[in-house]
N, C-alpha and C. Protein backbone atom coordinates (compact mmCIF):
# COMPACT_ATOMS: atom_id res chain seq x y z
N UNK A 1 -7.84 4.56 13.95
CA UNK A 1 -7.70 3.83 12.70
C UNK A 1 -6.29 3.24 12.62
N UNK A 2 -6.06 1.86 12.23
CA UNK A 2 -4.72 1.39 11.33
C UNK A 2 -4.77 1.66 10.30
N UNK A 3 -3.65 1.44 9.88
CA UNK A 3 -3.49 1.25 8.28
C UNK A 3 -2.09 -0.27 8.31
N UNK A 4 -2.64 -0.59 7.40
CA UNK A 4 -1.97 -1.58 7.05
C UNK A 4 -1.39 -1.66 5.68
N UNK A 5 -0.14 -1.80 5.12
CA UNK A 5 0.70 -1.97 3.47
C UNK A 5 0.61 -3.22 3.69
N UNK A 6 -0.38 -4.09 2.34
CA UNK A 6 0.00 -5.50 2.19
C UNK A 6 1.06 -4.73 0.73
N UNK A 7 1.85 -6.09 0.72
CA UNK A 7 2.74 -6.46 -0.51
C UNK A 7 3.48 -7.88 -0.69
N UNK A 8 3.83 -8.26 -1.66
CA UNK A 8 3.92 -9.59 -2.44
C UNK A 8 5.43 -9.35 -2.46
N UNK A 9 6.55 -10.79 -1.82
CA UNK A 9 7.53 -10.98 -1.78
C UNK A 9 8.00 -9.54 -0.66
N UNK A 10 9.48 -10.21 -0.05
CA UNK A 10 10.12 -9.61 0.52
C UNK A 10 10.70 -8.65 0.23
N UNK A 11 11.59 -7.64 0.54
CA UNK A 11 12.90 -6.89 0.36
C UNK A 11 14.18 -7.24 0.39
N UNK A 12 14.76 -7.35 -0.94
CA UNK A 12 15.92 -8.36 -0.44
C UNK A 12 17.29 -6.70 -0.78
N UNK A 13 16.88 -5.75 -1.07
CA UNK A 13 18.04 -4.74 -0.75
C UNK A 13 17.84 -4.23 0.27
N UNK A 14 19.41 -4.48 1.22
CA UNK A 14 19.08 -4.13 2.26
C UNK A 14 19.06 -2.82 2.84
N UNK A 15 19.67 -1.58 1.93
CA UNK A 15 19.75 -0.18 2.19
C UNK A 15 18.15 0.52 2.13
N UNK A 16 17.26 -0.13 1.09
CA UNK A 16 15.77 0.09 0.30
C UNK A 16 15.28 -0.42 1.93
N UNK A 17 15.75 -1.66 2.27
CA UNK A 17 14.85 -1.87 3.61
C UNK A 17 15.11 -1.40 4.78
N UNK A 18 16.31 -0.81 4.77
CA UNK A 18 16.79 0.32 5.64
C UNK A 18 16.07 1.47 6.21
N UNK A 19 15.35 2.18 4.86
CA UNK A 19 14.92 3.34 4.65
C UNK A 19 13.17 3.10 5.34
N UNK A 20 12.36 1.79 4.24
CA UNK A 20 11.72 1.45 5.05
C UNK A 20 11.43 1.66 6.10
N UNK A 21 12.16 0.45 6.83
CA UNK A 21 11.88 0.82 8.43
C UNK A 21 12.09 1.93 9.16
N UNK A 22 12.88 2.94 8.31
CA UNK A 22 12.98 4.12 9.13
C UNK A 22 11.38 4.68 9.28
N UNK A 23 11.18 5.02 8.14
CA UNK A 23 9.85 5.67 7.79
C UNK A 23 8.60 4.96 8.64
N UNK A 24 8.93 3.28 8.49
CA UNK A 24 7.71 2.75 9.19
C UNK A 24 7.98 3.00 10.68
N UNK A 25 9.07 3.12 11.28
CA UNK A 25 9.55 3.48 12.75
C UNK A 25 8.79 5.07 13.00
N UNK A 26 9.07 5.97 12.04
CA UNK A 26 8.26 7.27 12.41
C UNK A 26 7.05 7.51 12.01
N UNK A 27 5.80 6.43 11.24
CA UNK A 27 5.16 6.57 11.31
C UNK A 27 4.06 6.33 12.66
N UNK A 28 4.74 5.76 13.22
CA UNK A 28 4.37 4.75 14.44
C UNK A 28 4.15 6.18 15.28
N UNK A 29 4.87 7.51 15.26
CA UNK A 29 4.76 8.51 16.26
C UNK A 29 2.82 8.99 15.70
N UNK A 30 1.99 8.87 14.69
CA UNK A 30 1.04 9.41 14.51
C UNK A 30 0.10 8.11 14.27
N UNK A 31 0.09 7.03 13.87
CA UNK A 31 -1.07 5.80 13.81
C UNK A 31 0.09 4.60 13.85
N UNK A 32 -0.83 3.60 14.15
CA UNK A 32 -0.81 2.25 14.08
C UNK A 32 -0.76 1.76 12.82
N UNK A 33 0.29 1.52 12.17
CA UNK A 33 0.76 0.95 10.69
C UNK A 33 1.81 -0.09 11.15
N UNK A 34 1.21 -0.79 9.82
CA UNK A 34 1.86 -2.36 10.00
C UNK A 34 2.42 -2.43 8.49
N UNK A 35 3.05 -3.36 8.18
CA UNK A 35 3.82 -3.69 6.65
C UNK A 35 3.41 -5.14 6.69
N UNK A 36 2.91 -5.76 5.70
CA UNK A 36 2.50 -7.16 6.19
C UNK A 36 3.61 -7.80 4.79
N UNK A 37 3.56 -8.40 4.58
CA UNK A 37 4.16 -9.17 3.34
C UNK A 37 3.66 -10.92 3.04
N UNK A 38 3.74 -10.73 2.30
CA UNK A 38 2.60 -11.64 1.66
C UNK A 38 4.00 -12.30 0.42
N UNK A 39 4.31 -13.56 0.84
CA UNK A 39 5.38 -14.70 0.51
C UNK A 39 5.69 -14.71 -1.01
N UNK A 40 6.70 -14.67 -1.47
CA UNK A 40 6.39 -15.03 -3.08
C UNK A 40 5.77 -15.80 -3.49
N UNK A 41 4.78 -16.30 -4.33
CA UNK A 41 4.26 -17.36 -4.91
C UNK A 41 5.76 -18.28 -5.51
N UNK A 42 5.69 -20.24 -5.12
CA UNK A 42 6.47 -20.90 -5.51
C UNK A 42 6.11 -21.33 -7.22
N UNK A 43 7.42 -21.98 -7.61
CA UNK A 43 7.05 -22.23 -8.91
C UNK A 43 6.17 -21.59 -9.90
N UNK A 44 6.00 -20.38 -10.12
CA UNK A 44 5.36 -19.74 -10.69
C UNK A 44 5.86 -19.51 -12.48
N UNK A 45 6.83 -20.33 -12.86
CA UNK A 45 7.13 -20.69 -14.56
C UNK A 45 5.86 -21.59 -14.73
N UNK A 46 5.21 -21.89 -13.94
CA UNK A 46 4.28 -23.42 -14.56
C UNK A 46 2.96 -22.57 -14.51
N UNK A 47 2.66 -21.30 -13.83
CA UNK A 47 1.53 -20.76 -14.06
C UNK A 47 1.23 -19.49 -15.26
N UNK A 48 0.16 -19.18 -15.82
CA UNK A 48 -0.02 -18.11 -16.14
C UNK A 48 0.13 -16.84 -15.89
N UNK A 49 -0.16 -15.93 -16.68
CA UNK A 49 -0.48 -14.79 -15.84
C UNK A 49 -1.60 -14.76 -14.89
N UNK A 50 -2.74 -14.74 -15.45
CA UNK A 50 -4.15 -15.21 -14.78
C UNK A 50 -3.95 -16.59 -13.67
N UNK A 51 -3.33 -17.25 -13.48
CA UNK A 51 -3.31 -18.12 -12.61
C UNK A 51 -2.33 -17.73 -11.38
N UNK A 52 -1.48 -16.81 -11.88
CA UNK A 52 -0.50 -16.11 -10.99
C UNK A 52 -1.25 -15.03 -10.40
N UNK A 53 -1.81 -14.21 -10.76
CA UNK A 53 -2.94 -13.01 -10.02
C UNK A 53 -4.16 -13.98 -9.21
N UNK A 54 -4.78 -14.65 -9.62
CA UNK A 54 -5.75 -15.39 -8.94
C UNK A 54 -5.11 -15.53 -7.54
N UNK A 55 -4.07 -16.68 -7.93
CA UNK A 55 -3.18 -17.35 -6.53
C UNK A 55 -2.86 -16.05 -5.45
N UNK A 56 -2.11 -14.68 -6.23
CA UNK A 56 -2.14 -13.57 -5.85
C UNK A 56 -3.08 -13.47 -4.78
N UNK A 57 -4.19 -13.09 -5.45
CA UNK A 57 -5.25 -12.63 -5.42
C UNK A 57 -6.10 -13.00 -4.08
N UNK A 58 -6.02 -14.62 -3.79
CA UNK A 58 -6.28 -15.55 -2.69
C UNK A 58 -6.00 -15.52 -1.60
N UNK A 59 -4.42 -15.07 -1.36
CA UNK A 59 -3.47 -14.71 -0.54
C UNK A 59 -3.92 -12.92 -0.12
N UNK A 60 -4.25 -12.34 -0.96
CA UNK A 60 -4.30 -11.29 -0.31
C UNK A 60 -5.66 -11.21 0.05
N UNK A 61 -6.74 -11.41 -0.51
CA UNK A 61 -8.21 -11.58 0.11
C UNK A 61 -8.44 -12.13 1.62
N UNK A 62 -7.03 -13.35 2.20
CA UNK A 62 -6.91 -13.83 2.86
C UNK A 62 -6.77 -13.14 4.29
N UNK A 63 -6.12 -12.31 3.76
CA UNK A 63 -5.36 -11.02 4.97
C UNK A 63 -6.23 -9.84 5.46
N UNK A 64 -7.70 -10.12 5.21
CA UNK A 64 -8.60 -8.87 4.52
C UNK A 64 -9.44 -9.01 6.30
N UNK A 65 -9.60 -8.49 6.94
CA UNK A 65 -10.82 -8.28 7.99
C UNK A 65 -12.14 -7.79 7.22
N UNK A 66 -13.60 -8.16 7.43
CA UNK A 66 -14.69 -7.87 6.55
C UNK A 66 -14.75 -6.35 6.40
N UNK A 67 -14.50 -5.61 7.77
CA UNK A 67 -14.38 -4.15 7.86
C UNK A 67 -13.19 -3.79 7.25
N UNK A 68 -12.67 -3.64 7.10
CA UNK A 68 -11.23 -3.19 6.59
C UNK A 68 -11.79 -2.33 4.81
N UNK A 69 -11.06 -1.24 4.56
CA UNK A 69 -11.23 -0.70 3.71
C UNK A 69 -10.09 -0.67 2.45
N UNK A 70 -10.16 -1.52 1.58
CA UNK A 70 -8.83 -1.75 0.94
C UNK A 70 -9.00 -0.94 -0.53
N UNK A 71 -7.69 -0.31 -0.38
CA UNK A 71 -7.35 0.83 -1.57
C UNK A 71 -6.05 -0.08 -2.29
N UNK A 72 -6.14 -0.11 -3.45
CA UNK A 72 -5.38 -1.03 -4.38
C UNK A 72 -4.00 0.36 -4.97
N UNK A 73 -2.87 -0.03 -5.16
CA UNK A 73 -1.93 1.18 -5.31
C UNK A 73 -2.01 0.62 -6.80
N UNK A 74 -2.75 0.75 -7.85
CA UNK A 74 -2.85 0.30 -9.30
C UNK A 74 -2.64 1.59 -10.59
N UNK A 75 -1.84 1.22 -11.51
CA UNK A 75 -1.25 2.24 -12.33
C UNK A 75 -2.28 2.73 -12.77
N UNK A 76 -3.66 2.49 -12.91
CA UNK A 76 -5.19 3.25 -13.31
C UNK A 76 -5.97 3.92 -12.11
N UNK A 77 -5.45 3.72 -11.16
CA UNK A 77 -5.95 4.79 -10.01
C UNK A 77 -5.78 6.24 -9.90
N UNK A 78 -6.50 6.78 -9.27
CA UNK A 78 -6.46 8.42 -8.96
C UNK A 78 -5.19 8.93 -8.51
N UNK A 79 -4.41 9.86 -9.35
CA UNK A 79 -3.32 10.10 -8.87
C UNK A 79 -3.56 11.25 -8.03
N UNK A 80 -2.63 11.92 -6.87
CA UNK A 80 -3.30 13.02 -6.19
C UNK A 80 -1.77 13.24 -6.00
N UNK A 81 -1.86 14.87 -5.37
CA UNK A 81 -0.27 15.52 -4.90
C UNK A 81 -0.59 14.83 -3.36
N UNK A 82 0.66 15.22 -2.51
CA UNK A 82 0.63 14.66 -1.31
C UNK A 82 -0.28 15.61 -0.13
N UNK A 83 -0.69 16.68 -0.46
CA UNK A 83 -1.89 17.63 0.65
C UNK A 83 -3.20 16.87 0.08
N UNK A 84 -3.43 16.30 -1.06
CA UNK A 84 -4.42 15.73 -1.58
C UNK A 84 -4.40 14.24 -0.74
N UNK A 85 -3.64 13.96 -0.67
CA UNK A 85 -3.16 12.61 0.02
C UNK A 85 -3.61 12.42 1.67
N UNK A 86 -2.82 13.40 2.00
CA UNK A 86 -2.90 13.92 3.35
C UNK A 86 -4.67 14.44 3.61
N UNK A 87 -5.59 15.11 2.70
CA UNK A 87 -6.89 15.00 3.23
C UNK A 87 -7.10 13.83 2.31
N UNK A 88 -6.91 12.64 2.06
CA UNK A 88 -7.61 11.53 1.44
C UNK A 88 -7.73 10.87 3.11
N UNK A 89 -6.35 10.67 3.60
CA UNK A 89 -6.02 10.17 4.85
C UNK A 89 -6.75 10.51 6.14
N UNK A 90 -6.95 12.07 5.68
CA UNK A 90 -8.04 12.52 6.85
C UNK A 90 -9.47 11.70 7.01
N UNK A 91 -9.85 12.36 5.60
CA UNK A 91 -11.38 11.59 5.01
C UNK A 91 -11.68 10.23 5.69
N UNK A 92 -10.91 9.74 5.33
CA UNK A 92 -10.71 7.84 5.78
C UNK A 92 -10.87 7.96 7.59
N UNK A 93 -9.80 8.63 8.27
CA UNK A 93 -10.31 8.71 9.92
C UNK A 93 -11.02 9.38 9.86
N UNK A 94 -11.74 10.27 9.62
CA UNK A 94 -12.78 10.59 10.06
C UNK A 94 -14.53 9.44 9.67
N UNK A 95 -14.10 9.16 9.08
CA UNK A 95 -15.36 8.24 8.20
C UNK A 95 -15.71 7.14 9.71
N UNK A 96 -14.65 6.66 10.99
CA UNK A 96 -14.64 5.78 11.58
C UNK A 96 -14.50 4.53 11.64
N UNK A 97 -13.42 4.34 10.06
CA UNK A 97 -13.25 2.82 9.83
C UNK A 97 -12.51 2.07 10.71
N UNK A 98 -12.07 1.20 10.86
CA UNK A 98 -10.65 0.14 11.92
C UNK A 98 -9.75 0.53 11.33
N UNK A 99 -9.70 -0.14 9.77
CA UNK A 99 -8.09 -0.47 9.20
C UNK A 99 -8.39 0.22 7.55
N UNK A 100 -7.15 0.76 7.50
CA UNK A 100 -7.82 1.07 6.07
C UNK A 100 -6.39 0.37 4.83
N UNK A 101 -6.70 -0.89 4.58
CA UNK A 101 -5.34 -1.26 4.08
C UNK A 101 -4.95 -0.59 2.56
N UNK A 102 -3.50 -0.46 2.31
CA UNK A 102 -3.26 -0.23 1.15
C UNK A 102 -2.55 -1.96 0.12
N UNK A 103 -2.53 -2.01 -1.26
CA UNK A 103 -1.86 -3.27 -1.25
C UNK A 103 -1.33 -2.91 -2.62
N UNK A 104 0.02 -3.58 -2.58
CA UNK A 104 0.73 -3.54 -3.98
C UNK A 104 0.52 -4.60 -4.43
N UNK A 105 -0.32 -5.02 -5.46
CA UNK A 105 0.16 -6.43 -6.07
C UNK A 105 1.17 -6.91 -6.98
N UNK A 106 1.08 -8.01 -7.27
CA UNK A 106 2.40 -8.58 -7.53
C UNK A 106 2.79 -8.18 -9.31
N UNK A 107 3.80 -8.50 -9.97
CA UNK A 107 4.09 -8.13 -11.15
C UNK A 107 2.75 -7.92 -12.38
N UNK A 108 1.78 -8.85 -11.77
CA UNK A 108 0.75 -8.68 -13.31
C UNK A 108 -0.50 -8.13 -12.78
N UNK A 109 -0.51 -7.16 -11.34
CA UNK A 109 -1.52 -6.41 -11.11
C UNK A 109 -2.58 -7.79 -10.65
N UNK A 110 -3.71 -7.77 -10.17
CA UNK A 110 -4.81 -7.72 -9.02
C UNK A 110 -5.76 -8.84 -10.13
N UNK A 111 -6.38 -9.35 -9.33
CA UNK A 111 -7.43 -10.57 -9.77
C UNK A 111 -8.59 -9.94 -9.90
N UNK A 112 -9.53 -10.42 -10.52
CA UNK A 112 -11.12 -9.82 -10.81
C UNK A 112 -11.35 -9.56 -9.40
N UNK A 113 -11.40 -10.59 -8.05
CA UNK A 113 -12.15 -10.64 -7.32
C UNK A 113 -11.15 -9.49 -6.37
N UNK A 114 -10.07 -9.49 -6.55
CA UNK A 114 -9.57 -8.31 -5.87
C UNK A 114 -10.23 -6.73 -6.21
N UNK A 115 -10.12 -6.71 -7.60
CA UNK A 115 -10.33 -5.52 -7.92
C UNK A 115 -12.15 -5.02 -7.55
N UNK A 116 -12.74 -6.62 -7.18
CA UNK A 116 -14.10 -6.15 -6.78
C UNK A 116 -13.99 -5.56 -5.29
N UNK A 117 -13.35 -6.10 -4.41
CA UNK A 117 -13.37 -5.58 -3.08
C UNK A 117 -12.94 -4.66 -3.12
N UNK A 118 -12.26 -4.08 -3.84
CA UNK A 118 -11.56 -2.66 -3.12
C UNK A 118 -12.40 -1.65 -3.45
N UNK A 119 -12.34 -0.70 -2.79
CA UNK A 119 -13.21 0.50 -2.24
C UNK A 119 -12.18 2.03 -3.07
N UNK A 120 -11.46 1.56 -3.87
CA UNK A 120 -10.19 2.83 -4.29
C UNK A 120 -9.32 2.48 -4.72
N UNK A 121 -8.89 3.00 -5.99
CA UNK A 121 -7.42 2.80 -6.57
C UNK A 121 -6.87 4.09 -6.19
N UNK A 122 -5.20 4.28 -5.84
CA UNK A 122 -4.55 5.19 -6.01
C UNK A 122 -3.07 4.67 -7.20
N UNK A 123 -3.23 5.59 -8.15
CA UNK A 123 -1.69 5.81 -8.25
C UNK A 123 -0.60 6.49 -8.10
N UNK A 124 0.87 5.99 -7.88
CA UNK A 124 1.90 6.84 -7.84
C UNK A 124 2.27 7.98 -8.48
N UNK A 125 2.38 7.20 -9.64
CA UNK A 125 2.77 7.36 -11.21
C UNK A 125 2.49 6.89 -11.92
N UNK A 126 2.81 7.94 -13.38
CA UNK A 126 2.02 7.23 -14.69
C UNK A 126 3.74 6.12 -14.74
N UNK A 127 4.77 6.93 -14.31
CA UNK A 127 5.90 5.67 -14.44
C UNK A 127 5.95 4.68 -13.39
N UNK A 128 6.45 4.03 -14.17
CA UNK A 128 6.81 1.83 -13.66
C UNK A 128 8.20 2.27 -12.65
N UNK A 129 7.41 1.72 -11.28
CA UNK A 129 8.64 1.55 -10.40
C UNK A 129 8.78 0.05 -9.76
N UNK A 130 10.03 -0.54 -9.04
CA UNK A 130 10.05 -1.68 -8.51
C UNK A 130 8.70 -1.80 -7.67
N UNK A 131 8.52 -3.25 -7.26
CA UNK A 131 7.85 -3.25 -6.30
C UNK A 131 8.40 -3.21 -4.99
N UNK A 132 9.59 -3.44 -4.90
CA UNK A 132 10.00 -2.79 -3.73
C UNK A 132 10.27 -1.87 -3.82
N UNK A 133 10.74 -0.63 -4.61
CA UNK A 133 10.51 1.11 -4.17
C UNK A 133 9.27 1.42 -3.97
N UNK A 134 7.98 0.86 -4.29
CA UNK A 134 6.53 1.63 -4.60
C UNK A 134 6.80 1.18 -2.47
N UNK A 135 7.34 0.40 -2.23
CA UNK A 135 6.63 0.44 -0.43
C UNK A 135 7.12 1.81 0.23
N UNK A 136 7.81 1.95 -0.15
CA UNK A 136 9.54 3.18 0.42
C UNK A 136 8.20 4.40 0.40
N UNK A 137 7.67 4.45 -1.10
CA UNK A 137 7.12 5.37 -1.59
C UNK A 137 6.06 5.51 -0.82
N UNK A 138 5.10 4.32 -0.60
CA UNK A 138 4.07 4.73 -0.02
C UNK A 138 4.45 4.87 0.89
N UNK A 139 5.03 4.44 1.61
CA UNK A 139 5.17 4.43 3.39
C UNK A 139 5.97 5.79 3.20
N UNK A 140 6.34 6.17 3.02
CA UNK A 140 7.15 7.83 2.60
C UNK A 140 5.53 8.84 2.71
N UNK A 141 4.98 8.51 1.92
CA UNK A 141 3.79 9.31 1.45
C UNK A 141 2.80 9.41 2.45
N UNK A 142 2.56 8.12 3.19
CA UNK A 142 1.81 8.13 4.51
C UNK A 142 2.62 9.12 5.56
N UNK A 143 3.49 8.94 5.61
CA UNK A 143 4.25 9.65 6.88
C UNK A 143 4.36 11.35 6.47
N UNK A 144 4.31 11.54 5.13
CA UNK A 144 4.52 12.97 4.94
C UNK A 144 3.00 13.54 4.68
N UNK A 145 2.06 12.73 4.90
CA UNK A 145 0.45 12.57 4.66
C UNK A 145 0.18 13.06 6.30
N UNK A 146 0.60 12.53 7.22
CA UNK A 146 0.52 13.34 8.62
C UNK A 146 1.26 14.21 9.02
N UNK A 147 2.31 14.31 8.13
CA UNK A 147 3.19 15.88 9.10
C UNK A 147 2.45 16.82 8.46
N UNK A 148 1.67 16.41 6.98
CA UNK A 148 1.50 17.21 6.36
C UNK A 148 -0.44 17.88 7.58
N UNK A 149 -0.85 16.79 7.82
CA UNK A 149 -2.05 17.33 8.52
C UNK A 149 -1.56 17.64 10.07
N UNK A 150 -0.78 17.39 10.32
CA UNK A 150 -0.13 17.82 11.79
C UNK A 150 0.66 19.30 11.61
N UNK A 151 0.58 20.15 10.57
CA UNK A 151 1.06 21.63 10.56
C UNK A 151 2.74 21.38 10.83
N UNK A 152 3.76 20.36 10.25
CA UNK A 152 5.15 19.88 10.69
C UNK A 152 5.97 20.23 9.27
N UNK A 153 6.82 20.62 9.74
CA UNK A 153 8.01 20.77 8.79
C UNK A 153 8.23 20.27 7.73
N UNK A 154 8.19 18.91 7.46
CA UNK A 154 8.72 17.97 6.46
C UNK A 154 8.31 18.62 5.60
N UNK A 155 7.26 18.57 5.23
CA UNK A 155 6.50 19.12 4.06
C UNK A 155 6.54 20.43 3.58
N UNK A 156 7.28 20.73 2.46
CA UNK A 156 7.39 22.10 1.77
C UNK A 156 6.50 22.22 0.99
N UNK A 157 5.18 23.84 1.45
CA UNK A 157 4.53 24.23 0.22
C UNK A 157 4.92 25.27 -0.52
C-alpha cells in the first residue's frame, strides 16, 4: 500500500518544513508515502466561499486514482488516540487497497462532490490548527502509527 497527504498551498516556514521532511524521510523506512501539494488557488478575493471549495474541490478530485481510498482530515471526523490510528492504518493494508490518500482541504473545508468520494473523515482536534501544522501532524501521526504497529520505541504507553 501507499499513502499519499494531498494539501492546498505550499509551506512557506521553513523550520515547519524542516520537520516535515524529517518525518516524511522516516516514514519512507516502513511504506511508500508521498506529500503531494496542490497550488494555491489564484485570485481568490473575486470568488466565494462555495466557488473557492468547488475550484478546491476540482483540483483535488483531479489527483484521485479510481482505486485510491480517500479519508478527508475534516473537523467532523472520527477522532481516535494514535494505537487507534495505528490499527485504523493496519485495517486499510490489510483490506488490499493501492493508495490510501489522506487530504487537508483548503481554509473553507471540502466541496459536496468531495465529501461524496471519500470513504472516511478523521479528525485531529476539536481545536483549529494551521494548515500547515495539521501536515507536521499527520505525517507525525502516520510515522508514530507504524512504530506504533512495529513494537518500536517512539511510542509511549
Amino acid at each position: 500500500m501507499h499513502i499519499k497527504l494531498l494539501a492546498i498551498g505550499k509551506t512557506d516556514n521553513k523550520q515547519l518544513q524542516s520537520l516535515i521532511d524529517d518525518y516524511t524521510k522516516r516514514l519512507g523506512f516502513y511504506i511508500k508515502f508521498h506529500l503531494e501539494i496542490i497550488p494555491d488557488l489564484k485570485k481568490v478575493k473575486n470568488l466565494s466561499e462555495d466557488q473557492q471549495k468547488q475550484k478546491e474541490g476540482e483540483l483535488i478530485l483531479s489527483k484521485l486514482n479510481n482505486t485510491d481510498v480517500l479519508i478527508l482530515l475534516d473537523e467532523n471526523g472520527k477522532q481516535l488516540d494514535s494505537v487507534g490510528f495505528s490499527n485504523y492504518l493496519q485495517k486499510h493494508m490489510n483490506s488490499g487497497i493501492k493508495q490510501l490518500v489522506f487530504v487537508i482541504g483548503g481554509p473553507y473545508g471540502f466541496s459536496p462532490e468531495v465529501y461524496q468520494k471519500a470513504q472516511g473523515k478523521l479528525s485531529l482536534s476539536k481545536m483549529t490548527f494551521s494548515h500547515q501544522m495539521v501536515r507536521l501532524f499527520v505525517i507525525e501521526q502516520i510515522y508514530r502509527g507504524f512504530t506504533i504497529l512495529k513494537n518500536e520505541p517512539y511510542h509511549h504507553r
